[in-house]
Protein backbone atom coordinates (compact mmCIF):
# COMPACT_ATOMS: atom_id res chain seq x y z
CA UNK A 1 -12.68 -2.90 24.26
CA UNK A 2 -12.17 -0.96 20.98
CA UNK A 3 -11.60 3.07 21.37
CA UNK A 4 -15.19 4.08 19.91
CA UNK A 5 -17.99 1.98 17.97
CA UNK A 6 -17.07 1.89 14.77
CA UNK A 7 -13.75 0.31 15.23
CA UNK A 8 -14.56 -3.08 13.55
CA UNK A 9 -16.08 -1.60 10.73
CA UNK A 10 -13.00 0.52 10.18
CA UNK A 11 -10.82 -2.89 10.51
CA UNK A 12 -12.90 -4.23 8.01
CA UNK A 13 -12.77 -1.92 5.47
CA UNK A 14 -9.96 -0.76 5.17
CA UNK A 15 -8.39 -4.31 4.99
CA UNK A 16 -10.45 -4.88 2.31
CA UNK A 17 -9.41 -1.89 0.54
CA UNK A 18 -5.58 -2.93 0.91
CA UNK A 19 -6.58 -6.38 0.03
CA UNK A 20 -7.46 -4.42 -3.38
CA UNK A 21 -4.28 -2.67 -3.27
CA UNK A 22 -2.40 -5.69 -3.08
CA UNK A 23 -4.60 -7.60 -6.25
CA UNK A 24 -3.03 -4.36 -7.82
CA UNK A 25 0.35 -4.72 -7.13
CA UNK A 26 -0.07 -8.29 -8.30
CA UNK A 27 -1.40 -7.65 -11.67
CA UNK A 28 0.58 -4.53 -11.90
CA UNK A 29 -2.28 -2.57 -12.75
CA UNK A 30 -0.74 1.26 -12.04
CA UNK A 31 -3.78 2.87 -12.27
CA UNK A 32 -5.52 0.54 -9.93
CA UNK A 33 -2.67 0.98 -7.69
CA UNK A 34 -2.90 4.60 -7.59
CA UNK A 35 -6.70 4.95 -6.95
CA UNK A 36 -5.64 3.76 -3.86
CA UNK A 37 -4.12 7.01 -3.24
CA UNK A 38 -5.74 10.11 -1.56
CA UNK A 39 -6.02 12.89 -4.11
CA UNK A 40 -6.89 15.77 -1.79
CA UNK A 41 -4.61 14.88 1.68
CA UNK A 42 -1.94 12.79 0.27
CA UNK A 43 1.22 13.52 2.79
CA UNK A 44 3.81 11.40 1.51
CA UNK A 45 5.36 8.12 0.41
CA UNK A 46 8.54 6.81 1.27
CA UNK A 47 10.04 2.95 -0.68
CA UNK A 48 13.51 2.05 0.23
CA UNK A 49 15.53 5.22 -0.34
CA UNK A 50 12.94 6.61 -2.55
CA UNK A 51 10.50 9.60 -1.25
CA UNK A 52 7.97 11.45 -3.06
CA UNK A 53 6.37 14.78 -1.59
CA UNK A 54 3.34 14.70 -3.93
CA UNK A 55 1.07 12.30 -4.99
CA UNK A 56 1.82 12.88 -8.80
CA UNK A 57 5.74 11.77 -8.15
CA UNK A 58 4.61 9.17 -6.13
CA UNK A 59 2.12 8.04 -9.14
CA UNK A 60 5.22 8.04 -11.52
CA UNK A 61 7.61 6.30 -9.46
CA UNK A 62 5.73 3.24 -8.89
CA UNK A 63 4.74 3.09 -12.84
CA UNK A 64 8.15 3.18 -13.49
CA UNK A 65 8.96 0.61 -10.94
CA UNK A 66 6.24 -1.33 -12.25
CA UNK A 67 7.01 -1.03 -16.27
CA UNK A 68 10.29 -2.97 -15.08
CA UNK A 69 8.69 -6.17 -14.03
CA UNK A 70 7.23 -9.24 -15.74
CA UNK A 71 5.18 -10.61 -12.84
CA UNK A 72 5.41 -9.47 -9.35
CA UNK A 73 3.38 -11.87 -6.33
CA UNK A 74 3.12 -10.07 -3.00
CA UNK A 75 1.57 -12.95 -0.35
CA UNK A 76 0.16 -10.80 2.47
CA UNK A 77 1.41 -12.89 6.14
CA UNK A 78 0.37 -10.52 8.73
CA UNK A 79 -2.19 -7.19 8.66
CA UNK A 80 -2.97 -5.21 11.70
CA UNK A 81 -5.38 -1.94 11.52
CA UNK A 82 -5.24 0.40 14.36
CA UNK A 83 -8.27 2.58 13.50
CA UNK A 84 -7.34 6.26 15.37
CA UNK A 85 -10.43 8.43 14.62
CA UNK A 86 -13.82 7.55 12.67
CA UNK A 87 -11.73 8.32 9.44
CA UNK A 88 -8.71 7.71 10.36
CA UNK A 89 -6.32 4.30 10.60
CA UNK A 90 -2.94 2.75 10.65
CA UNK A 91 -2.03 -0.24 8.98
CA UNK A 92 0.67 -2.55 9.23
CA UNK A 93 1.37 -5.25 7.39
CA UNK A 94 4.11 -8.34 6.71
CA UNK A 95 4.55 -9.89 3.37
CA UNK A 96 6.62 -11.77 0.79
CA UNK A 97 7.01 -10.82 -2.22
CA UNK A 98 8.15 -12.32 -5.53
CA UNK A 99 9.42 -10.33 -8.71
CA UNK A 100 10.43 -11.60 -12.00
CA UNK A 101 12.03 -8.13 -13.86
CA UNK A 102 11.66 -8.11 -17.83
CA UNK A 103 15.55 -8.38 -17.31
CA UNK A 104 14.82 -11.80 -16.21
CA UNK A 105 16.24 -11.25 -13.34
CA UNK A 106 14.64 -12.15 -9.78
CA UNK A 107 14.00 -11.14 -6.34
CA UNK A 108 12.51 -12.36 -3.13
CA UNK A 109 11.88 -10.35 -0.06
CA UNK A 110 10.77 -9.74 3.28
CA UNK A 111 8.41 -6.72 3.26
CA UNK A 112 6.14 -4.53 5.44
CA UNK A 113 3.99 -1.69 4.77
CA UNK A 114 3.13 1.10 7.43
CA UNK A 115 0.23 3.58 5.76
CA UNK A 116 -2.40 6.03 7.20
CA UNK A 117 -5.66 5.57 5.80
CA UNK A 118 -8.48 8.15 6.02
CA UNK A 119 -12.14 7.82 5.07
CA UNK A 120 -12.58 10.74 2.38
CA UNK A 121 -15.85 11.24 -0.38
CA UNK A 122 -15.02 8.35 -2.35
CA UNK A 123 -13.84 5.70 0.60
CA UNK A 124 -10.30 5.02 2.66
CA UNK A 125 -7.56 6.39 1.01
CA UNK A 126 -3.84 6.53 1.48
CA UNK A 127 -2.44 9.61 3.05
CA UNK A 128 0.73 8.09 3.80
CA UNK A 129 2.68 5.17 2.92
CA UNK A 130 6.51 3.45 3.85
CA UNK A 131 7.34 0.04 2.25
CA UNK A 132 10.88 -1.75 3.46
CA UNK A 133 12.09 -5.07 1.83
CA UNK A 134 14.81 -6.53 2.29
CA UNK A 135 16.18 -9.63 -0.05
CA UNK A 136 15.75 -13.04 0.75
């Protein structure tokens, strides 16, 4: 039995919203990305060794991370939302990812996402996000 009614809806839609998040990463569109990104509760983001306290530094990070790649393919394997409140979820996730860098050099990895999502004015936002890799 789910925790309270609205728990399929809240699967639903906020796997659709990462869904979009993940077209984003794909096409390396930044400021997709980022709308992705809670503007009033945004906690933190943690990639790798690489933290960022507000969302602003956490914008500019990822641009720069993504102004170093030619093409970048993230296959989602696995996704698993754990919705806590009625506006508020955890995701988890599995992928594989592909980068080609404008180095033309290339990378394949393992990687996993954990984020909390809450339902704010204009839809589920990220709060809080941690993305491991490691190379394959």
């Amino acid at each position: 039995m789910q925790p309270f009614p609205e728990a399929e809806t809240i699967q639903k839609e906020v796997k659709e919203q990462f869904n979009n998040l993940i077209d984003a990463l794909n096409t390396l569109d930044a400021p997709a990305w980022a709308d992705h990104y809670s503007r009033d509760g945004f906690l933190s983001a943690v990639a790798g060794a690489d933290r960022s306290a507000t969302r602003r530094e956490w914008v500019d990070t990822v641009t720069s991370y993504f102004a170093t790649r030619e093409q970048q393919q993230v296959e989602v394997l696995a996704v698993q939302v754990t919705p806590l409140a009625p506006d508020l979820a955890l995701l988890t996730s599995q992928e594989k990812s592909k980068m080609l860098f404008t180095d033309g050099q290339r990378m394949q990895s393992a990687h996993v996402f954990t984020m909390i999502w809450k339902k704010e004015e204009g839809g589920w936002k990220i709060l809080y996000s941690h993305e491991s890799w490691v190379e394959k």
